[in-house]
N, C-alpha and C. Protein backbone atom coordinates (compact mmCIF):
# COMPACT_ATOMS: atom_id res chain seq x y z
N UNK A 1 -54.07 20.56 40.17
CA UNK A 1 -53.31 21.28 41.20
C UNK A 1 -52.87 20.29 42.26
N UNK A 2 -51.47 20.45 42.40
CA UNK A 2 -50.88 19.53 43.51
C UNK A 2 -51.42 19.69 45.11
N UNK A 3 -52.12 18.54 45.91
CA UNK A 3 -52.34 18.62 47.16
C UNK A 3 -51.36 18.83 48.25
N UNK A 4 -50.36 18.36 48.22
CA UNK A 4 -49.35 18.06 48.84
C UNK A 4 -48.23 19.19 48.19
N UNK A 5 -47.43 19.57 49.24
CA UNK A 5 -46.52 20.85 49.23
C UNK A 5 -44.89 19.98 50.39
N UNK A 6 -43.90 19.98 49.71
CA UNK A 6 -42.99 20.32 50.75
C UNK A 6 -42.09 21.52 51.14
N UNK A 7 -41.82 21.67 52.34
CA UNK A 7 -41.84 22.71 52.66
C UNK A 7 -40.12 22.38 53.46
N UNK A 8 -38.91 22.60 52.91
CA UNK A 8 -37.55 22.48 52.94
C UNK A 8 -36.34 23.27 52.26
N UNK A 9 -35.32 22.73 52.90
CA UNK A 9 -34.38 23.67 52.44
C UNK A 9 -33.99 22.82 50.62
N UNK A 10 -33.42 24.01 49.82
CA UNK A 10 -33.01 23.14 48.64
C UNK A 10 -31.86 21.93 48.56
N UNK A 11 -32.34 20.70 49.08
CA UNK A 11 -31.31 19.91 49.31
C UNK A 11 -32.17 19.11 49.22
N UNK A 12 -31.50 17.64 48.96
CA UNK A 12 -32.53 16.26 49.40
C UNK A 12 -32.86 16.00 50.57
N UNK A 13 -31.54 15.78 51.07
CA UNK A 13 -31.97 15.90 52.76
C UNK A 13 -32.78 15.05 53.07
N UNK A 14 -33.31 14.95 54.03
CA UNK A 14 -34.52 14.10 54.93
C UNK A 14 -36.33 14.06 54.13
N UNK A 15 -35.66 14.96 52.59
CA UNK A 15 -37.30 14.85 51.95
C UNK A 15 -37.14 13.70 50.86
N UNK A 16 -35.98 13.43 50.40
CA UNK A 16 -35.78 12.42 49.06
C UNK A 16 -36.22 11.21 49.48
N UNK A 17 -36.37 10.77 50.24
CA UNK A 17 -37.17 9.73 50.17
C UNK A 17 -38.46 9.81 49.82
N UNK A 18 -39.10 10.99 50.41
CA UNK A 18 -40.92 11.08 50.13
C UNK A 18 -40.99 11.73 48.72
N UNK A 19 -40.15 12.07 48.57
CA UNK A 19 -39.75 12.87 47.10
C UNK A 19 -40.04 11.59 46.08
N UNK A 20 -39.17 10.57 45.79
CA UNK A 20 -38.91 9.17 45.46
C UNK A 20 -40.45 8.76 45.55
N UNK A 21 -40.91 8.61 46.61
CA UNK A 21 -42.42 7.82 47.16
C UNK A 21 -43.56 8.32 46.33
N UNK A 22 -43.34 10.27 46.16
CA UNK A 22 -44.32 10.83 45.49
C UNK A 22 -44.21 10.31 44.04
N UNK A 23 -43.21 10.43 43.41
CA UNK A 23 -42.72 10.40 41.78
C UNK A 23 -43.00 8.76 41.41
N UNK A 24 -42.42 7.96 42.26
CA UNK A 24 -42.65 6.74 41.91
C UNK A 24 -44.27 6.20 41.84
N UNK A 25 -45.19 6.96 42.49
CA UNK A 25 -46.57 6.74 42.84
C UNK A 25 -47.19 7.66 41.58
N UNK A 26 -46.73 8.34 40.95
CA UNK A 26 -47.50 8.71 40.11
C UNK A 26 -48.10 10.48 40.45
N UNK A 27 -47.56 11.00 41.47
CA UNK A 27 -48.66 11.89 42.34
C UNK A 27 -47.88 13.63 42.37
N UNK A 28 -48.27 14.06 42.59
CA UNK A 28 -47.54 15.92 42.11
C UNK A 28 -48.08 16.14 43.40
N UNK A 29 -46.57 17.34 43.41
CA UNK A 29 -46.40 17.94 44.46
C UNK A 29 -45.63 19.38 44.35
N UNK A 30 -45.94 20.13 44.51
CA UNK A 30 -45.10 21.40 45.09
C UNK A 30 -43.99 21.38 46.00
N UNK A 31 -43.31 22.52 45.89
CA UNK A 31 -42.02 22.76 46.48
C UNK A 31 -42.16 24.32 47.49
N UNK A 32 -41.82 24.43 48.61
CA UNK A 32 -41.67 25.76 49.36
C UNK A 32 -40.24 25.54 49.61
N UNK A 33 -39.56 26.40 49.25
CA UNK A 33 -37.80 26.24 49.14
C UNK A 33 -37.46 27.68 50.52
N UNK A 34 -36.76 26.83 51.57
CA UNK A 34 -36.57 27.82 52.49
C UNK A 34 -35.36 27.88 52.44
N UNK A 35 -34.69 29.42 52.28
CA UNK A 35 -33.58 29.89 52.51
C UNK A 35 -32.89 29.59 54.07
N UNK A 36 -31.80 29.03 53.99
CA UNK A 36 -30.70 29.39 55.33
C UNK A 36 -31.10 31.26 55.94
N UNK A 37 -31.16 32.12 55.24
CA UNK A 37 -31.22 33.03 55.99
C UNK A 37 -32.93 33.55 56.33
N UNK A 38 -33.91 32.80 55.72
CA UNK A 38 -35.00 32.70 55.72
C UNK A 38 -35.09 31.49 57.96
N UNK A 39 -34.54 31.01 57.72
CA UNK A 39 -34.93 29.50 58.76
C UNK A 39 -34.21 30.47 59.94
N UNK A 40 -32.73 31.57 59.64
CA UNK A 40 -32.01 31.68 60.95
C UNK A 40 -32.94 33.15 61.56
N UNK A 41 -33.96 33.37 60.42
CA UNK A 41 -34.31 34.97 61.26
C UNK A 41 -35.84 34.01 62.16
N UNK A 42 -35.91 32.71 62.43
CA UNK A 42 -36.38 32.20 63.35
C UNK A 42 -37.82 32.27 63.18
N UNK A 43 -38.83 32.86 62.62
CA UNK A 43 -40.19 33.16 62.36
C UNK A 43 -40.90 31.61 61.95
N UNK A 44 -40.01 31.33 60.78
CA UNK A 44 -40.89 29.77 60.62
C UNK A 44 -40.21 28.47 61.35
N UNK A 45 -39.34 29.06 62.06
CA UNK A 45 -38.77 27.78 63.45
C UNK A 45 -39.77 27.97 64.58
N UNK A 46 -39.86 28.98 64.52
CA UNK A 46 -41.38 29.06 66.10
C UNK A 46 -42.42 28.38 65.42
N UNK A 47 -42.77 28.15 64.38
CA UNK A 47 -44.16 27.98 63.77
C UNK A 47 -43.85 26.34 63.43
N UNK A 48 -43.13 26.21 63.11
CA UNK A 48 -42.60 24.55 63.17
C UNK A 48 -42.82 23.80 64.83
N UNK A 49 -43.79 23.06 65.26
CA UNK A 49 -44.20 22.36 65.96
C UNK A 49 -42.94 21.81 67.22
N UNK A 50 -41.67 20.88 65.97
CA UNK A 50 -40.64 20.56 66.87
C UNK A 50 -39.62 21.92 66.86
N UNK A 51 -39.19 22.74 65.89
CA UNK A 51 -38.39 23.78 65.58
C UNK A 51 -37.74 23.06 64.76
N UNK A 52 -38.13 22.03 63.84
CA UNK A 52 -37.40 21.31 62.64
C UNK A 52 -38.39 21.59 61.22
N UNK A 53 -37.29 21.54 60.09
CA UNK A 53 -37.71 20.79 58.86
C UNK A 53 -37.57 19.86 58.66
N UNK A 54 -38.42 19.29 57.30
CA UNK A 54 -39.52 19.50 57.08
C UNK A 54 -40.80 19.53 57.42
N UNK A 55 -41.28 20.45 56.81
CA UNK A 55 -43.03 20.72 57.16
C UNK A 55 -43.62 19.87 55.60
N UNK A 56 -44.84 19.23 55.85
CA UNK A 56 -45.37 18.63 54.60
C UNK A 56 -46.89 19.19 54.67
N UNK A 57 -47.56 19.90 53.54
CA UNK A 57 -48.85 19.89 53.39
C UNK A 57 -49.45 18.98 53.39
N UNK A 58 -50.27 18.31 53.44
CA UNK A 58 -51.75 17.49 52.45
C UNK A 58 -53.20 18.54 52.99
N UNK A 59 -53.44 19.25 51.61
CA UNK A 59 -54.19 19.89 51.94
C UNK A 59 -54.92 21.24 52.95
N UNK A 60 -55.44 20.67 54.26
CA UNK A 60 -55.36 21.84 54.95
C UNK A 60 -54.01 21.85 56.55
N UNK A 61 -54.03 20.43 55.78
CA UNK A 61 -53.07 19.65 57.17
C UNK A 61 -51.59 20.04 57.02
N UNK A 62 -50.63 20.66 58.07
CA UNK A 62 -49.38 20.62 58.25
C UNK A 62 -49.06 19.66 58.91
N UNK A 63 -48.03 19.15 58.45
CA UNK A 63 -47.35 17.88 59.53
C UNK A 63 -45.82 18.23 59.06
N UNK A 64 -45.02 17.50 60.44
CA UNK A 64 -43.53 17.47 60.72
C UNK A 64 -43.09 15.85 61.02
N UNK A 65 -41.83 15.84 61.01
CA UNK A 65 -41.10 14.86 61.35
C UNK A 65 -41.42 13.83 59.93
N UNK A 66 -39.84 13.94 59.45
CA UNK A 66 -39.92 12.75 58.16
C UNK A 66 -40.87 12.04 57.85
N UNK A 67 -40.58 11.16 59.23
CA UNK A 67 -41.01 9.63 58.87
C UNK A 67 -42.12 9.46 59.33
N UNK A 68 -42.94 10.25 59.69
CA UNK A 68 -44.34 10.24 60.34
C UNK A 68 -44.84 11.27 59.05
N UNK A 69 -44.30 11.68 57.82
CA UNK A 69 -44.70 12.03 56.51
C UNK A 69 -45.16 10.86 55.94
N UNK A 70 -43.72 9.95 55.64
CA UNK A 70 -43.65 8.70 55.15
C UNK A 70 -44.43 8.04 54.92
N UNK A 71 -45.09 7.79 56.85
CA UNK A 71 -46.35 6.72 57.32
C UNK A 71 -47.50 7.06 56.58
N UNK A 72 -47.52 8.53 56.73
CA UNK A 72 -48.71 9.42 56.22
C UNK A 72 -49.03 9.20 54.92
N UNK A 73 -47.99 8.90 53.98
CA UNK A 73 -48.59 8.97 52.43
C UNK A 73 -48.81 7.35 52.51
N UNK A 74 -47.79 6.74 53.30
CA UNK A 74 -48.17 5.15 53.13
C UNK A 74 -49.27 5.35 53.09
N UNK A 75 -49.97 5.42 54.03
CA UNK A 75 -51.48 5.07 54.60
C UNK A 75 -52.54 5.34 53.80
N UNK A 76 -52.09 6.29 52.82
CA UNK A 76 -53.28 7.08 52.08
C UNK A 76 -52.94 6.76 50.43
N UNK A 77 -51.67 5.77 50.18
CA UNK A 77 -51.39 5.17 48.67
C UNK A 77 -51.23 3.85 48.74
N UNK A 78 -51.74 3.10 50.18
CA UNK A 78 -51.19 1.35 50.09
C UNK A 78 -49.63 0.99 49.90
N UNK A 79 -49.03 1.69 50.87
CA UNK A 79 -47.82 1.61 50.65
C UNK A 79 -47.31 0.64 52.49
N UNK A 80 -48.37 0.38 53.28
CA UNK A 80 -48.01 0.15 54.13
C UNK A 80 -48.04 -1.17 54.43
N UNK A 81 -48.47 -2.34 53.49
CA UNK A 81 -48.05 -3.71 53.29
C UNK A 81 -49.66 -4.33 53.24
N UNK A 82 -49.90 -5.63 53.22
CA UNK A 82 -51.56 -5.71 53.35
C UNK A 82 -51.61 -6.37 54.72
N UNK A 83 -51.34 -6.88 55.55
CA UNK A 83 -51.60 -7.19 56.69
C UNK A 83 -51.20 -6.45 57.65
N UNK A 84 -51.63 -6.27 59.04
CA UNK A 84 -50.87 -5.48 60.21
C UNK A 84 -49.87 -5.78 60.37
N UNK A 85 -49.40 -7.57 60.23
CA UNK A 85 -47.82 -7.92 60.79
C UNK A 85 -47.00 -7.19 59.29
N UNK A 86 -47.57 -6.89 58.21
CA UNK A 86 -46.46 -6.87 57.44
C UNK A 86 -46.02 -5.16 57.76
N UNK A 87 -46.98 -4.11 58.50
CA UNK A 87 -47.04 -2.92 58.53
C UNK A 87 -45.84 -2.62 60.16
N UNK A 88 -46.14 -3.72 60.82
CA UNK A 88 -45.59 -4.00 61.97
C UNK A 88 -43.82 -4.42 61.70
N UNK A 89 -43.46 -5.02 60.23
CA UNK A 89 -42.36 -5.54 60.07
C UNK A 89 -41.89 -4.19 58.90
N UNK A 90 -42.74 -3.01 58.42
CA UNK A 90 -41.93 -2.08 57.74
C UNK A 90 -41.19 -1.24 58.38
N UNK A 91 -42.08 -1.18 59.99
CA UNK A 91 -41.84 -0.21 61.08
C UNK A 91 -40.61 -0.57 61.38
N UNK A 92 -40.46 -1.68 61.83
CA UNK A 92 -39.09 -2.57 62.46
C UNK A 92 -38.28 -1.93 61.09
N UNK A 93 -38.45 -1.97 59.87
CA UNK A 93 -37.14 -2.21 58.90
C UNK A 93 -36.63 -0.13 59.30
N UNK A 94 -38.24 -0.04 59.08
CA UNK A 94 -37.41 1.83 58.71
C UNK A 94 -36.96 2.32 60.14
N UNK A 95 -37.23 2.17 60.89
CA UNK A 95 -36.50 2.06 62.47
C UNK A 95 -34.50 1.87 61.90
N UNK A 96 -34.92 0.85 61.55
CA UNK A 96 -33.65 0.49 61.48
C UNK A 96 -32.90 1.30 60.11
N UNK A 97 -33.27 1.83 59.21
CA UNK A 97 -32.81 3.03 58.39
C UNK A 97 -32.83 4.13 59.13
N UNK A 98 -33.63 4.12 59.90
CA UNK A 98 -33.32 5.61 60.79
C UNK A 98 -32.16 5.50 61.52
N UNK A 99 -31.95 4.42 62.23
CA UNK A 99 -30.57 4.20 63.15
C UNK A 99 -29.15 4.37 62.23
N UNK A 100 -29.38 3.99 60.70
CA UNK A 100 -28.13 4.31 60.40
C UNK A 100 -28.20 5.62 59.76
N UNK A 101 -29.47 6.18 59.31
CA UNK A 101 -29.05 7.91 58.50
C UNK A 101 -29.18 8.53 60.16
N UNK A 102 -29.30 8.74 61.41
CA UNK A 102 -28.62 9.23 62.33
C UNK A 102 -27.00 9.15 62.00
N UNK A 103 -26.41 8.10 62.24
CA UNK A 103 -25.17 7.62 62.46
C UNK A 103 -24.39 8.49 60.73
N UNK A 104 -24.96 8.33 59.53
CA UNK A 104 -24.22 9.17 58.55
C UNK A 104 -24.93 10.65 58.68
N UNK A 105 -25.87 11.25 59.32
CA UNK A 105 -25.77 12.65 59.48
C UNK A 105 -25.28 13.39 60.70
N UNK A 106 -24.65 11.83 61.58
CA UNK A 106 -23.86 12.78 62.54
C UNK A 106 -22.19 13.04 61.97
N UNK A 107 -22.30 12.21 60.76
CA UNK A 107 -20.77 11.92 60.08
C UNK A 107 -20.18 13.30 59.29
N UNK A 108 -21.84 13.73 58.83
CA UNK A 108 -21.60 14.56 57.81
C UNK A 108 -21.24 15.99 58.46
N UNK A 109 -22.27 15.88 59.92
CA UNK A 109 -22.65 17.36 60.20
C UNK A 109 -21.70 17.59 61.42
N UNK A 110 -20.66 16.54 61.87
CA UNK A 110 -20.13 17.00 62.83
C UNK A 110 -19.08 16.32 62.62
N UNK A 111 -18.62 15.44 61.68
CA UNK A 111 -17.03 14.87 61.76
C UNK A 111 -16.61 13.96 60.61
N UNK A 112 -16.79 14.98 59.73
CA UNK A 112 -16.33 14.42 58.17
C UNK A 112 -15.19 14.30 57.92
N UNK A 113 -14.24 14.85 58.28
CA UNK A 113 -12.60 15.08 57.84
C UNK A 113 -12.33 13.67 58.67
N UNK A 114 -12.59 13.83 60.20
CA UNK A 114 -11.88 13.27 60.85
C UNK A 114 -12.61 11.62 61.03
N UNK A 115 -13.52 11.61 60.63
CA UNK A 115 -14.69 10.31 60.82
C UNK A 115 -15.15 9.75 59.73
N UNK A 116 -14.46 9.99 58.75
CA UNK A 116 -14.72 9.24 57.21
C UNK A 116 -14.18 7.88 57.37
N UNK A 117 -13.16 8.08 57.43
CA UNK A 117 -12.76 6.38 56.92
C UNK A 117 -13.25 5.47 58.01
N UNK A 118 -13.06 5.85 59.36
CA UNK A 118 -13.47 5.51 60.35
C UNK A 118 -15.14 4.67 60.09
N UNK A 119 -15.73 5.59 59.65
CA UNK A 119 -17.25 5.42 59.11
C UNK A 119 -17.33 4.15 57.73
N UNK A 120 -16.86 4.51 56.98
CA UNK A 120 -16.42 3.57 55.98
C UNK A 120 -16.26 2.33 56.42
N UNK A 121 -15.35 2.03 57.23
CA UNK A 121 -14.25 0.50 57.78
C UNK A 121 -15.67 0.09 58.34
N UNK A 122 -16.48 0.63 58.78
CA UNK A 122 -17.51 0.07 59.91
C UNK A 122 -18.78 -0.15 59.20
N UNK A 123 -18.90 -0.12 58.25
CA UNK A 123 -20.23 0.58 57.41
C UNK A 123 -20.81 -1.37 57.08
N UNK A 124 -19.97 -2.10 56.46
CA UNK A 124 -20.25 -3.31 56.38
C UNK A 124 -21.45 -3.62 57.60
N UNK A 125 -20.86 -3.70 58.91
CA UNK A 125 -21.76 -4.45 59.74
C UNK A 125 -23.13 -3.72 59.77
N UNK A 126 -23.26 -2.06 59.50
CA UNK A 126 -24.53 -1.43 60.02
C UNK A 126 -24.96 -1.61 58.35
N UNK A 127 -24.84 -2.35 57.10
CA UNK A 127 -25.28 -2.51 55.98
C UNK A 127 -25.74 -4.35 55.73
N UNK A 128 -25.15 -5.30 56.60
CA UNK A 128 -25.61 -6.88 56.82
C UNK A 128 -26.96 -6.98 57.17
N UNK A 129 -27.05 -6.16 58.29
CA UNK A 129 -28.83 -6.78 58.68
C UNK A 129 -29.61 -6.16 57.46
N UNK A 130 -29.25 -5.39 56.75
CA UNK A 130 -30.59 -5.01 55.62
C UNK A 130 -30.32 -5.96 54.22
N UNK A 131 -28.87 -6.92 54.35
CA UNK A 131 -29.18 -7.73 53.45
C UNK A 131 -29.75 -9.04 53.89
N UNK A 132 -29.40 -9.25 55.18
CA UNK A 132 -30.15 -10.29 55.72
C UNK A 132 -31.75 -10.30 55.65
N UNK A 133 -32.41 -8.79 55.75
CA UNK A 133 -33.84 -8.72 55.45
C UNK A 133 -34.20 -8.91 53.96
N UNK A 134 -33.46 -8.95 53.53
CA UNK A 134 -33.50 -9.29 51.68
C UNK A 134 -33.63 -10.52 51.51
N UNK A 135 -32.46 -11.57 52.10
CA UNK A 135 -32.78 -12.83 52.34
C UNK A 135 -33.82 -13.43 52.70
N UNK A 136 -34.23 -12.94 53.78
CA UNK A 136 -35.61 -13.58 53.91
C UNK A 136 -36.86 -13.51 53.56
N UNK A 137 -37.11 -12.52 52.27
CA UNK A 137 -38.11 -12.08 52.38
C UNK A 137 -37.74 -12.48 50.48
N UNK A 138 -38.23 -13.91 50.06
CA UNK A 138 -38.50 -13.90 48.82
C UNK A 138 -36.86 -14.18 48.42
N UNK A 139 -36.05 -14.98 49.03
CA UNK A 139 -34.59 -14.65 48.59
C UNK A 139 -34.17 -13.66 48.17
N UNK A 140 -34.43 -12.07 47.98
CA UNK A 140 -34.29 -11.10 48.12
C UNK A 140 -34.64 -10.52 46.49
N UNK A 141 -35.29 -11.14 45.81
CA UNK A 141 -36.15 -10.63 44.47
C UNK A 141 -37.13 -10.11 44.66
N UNK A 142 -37.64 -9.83 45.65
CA UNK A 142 -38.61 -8.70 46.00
C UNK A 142 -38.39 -7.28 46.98
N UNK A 143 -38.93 -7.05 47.68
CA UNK A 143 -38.96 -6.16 48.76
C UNK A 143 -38.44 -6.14 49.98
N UNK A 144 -38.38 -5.58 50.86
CA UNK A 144 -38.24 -5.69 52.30
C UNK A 144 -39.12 -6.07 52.81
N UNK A 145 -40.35 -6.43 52.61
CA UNK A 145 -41.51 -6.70 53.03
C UNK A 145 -42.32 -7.19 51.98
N UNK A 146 -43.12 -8.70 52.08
CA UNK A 146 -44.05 -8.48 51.25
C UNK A 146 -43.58 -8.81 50.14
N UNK A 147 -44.40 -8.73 48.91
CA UNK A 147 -44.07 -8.87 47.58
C UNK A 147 -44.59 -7.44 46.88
N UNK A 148 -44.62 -6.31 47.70
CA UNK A 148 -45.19 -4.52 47.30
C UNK A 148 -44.32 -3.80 47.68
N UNK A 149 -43.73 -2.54 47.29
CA UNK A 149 -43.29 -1.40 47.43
C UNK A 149 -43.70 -0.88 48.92
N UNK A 150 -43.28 0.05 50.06
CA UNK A 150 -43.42 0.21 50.85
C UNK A 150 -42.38 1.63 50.70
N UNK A 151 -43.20 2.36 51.95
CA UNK A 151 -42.56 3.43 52.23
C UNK A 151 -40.86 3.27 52.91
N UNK A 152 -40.91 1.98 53.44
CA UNK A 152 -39.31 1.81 53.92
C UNK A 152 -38.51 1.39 52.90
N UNK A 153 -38.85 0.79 51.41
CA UNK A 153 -37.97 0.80 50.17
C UNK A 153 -37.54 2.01 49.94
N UNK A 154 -38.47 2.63 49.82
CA UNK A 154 -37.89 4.33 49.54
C UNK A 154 -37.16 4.75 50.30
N UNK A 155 -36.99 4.57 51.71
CA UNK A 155 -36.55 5.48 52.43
C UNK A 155 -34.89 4.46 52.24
N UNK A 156 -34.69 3.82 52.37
CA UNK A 156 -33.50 3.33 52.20
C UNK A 156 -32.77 2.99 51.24
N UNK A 157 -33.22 2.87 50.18
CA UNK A 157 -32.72 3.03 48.95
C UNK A 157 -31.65 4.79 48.55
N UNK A 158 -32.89 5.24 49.28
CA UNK A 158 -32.69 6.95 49.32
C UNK A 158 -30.75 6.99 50.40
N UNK A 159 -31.47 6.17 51.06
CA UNK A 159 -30.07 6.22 52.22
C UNK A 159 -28.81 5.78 51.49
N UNK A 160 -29.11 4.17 50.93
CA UNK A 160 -28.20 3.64 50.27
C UNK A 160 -27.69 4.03 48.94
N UNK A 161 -28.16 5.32 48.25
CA UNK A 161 -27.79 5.65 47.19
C UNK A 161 -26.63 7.22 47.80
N UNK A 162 -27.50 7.34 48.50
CA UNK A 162 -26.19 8.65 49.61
C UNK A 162 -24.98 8.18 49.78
N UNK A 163 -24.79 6.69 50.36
CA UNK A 163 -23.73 6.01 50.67
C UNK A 163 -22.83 5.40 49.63
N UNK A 164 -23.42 5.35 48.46
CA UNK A 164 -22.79 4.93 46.89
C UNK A 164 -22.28 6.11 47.04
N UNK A 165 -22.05 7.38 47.01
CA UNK A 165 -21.36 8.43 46.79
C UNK A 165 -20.43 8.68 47.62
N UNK A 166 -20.86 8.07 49.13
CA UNK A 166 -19.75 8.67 49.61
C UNK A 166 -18.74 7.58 50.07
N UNK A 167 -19.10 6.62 49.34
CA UNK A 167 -18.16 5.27 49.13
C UNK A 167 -19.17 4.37 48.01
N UNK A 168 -18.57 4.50 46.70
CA UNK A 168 -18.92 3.66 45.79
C UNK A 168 -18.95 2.25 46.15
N UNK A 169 -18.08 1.48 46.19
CA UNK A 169 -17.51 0.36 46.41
C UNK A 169 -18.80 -0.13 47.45
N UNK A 170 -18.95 0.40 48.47
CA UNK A 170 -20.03 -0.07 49.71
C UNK A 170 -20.79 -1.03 49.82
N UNK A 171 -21.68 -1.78 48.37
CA UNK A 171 -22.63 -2.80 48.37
C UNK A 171 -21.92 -3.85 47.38
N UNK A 172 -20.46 -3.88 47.08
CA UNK A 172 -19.94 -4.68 46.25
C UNK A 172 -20.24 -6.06 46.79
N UNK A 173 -19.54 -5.96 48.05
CA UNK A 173 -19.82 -7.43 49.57
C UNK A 173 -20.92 -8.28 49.64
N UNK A 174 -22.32 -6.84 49.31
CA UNK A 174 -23.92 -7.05 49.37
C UNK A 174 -24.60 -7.27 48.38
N UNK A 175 -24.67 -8.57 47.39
CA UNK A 175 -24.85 -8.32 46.16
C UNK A 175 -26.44 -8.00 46.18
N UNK A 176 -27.79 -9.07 47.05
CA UNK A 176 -28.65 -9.03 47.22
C UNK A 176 -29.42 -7.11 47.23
N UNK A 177 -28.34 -6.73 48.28
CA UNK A 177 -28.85 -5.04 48.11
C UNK A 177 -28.21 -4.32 46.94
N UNK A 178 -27.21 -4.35 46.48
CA UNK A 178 -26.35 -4.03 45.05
C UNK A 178 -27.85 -4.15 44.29
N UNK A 179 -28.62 -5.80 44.00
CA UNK A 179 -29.48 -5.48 42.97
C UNK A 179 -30.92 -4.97 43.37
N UNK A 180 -31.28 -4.88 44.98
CA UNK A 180 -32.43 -4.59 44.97
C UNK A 180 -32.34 -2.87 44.87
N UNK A 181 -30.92 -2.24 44.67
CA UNK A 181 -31.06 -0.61 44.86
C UNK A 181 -31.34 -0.27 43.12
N UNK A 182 -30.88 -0.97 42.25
CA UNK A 182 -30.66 -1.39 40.69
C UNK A 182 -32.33 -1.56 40.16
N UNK A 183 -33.04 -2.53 41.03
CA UNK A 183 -34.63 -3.19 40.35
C UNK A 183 -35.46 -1.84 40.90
N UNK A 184 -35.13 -0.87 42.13
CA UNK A 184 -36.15 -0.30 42.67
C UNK A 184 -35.58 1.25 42.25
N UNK A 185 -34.44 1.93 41.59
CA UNK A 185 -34.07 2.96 40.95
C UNK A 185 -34.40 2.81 39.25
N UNK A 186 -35.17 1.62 39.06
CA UNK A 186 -35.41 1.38 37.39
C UNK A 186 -36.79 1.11 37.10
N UNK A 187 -37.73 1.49 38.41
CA UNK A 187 -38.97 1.74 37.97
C UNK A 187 -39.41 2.94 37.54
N UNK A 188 -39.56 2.80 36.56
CA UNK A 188 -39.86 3.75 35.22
C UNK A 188 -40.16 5.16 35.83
N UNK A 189 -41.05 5.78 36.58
CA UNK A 189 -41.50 6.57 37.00
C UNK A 189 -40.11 7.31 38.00
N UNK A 190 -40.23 6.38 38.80
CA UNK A 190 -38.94 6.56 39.69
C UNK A 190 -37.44 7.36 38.94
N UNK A 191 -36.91 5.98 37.87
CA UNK A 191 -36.21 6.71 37.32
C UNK A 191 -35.97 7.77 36.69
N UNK A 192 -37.34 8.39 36.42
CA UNK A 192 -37.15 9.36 35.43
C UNK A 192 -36.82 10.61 36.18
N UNK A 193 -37.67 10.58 37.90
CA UNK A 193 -37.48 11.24 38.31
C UNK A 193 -35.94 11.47 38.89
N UNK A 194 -35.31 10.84 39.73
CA UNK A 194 -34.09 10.39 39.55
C UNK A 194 -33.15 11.15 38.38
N UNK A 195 -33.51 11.38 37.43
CA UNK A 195 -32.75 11.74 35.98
C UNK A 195 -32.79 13.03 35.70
N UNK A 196 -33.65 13.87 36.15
CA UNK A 196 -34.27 14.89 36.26
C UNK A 196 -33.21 15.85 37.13
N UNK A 197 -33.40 16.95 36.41
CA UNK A 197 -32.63 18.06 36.93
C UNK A 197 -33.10 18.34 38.71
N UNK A 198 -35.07 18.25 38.81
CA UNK A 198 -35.17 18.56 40.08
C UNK A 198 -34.37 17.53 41.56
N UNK A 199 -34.25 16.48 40.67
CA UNK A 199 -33.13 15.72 41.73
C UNK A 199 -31.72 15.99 41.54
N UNK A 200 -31.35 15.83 40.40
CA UNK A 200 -29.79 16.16 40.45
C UNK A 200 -29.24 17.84 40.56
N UNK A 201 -30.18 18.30 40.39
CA UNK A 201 -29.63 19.93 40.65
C UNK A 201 -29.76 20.20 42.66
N UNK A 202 -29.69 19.14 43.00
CA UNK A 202 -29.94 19.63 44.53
C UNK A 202 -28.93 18.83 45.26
N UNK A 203 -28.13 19.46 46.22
CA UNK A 203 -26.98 18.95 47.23
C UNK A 203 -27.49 17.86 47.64
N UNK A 204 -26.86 17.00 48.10
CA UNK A 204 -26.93 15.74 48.69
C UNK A 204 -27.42 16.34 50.68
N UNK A 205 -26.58 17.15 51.07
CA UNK A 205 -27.04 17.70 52.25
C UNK A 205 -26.37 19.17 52.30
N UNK A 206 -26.65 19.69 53.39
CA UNK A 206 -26.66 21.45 52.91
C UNK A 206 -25.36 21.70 53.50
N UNK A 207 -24.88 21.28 54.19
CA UNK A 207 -22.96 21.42 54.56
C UNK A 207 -22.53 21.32 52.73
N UNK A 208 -23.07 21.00 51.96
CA UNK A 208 -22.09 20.54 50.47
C UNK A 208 -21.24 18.82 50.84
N UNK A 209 -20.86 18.64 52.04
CA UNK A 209 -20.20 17.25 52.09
C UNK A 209 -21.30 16.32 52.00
N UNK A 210 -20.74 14.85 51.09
CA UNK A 210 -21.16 13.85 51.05
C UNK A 210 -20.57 12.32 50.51
C-alpha cells in the first residue's frame, strides 16, 4: 500500500516533477484528483494551510507548497546531495527553476496570445545560467550537482520538457542541456513512466495552453 498520496488537480502542473522523483525512485503513490468545481465550492481551500494546491500525504503528515514536497522526499530517499555544501548548491539551482516556472506560469495564466513570442525571443538568456551549471559540474556528463540525481534534476527537467513543447527548437543553442534532458528522461524507470498513459493522458496545465 502506497504511503504517499497526491492530492491535485488532473494536470501535471506543479506535481510532475515529484511525480518524475517518485517513479524514477522506484516508490508508489496514490492520486486524490480534485475537480475545478470540487476546489471553487471552497471547503478544501480553507483546509489547505496556504489556500493552494498541492497537498502531499506521507503517511499521517499533510504538507503544501511544491518544493518544500520536493525537499521532503529528498531528505527521506538521498536525493539531497552528500555534503551540506552540495545540499546548499541544489537549493541555489532549484531557486533558480523556480524563478523561471514563475515567469512561464505567468505566460501561460495571464498572457499567452499576447506574450508568446515575446517569451520565446527572451527564453535563451533565462535558459544560459542552467547550462553554465552543467559546465561546471563534471563538464556537464553528470548532474547539476554532484555526480547523484537530486530533487532539482527533476524539477527542471520537468520545466524544460514543458518548454520543448511550447517551443521545440529551445535547447538547440544548449547542447550540454539538449543532452542532460535526453540521459535523465532515459532512466529506465523514469522513462517508462514518462510513456505511460498516467503522464501523457494529463494537460500540461489546466488553462489547456502550453
Amino acid at each position: 500500500m502506497a504511503d504517499y498520496t497526491i492530492i491535485y488537480f488532473d494536470v501535471r502542473g506543479r506535481c510532475e516533477a515529484m511525480r518524475m522523483l517518485l517513479a524514477d525512485q522506484g516508490l508508489d503513490w496514490k492520486e486524490e484528483v480534485v475537480t475545478f468545481d470540487t476546489w471553487t465550492k471552497g471547503e478544501l481551500k480553507q483546509k489547505a494551510v496556504f489556500g493552494q494546491l498541492p497537498a502531499f500525504k506521507d503517511c499521517d503528515v499533510t504538507m503544501y507548497q511544491s518544493n518544500a514536497i520536493l525537499r521532503h522526499l529528498a531528505r527521506k530517499h538521498g536525493l539531497y546531495g552528500k555534503q551540506p555544501l552540495d545540499a546548499s548548491l541544489i537549493d541555489m539551482v532549484n531557486d533558480g527553476v523556480e524563478d523561471l516556472r514563475l515567469k512561464y506560469i505567468r505566460l501561460i495564466y495571464q498572457n499567452f496570445e499576447d506574450g508568446k513570442d515575446a517569451y520565446i525571443k527572451s527564453l535563451p538568456n533565462e535558459l544560459r545560467p542552467f547550462e553554465r551549471i552543467l559546465s561546471e559540474n563534471n563538464k556537464g556528463k553528470s548532474f547539476l550537482v554532484g555526480e547523484e540525481i537530486s530533487f532539482a534534476d527533476y524539477n527542471l527537467v520537468d520545466l524544460l520538457n514543458n518548454h520543448l513543447v511550447l517551443s521545440p527548437g529551445c535547447l538547440d543553442d544548449f547542447p550540454l542541456l539538449s543532452a542532460y534532458v535526453s540521459c535523465i528522461t532515459s532512466r529506465p524507470k523514469l522513462k517508462a513512466y514518462l510513456s505511460s498513459d498516467a503522464h501523457k493522458n494529463k494537460k500540461i496545465n489546466g488553462n489547456g495552453k502550453q
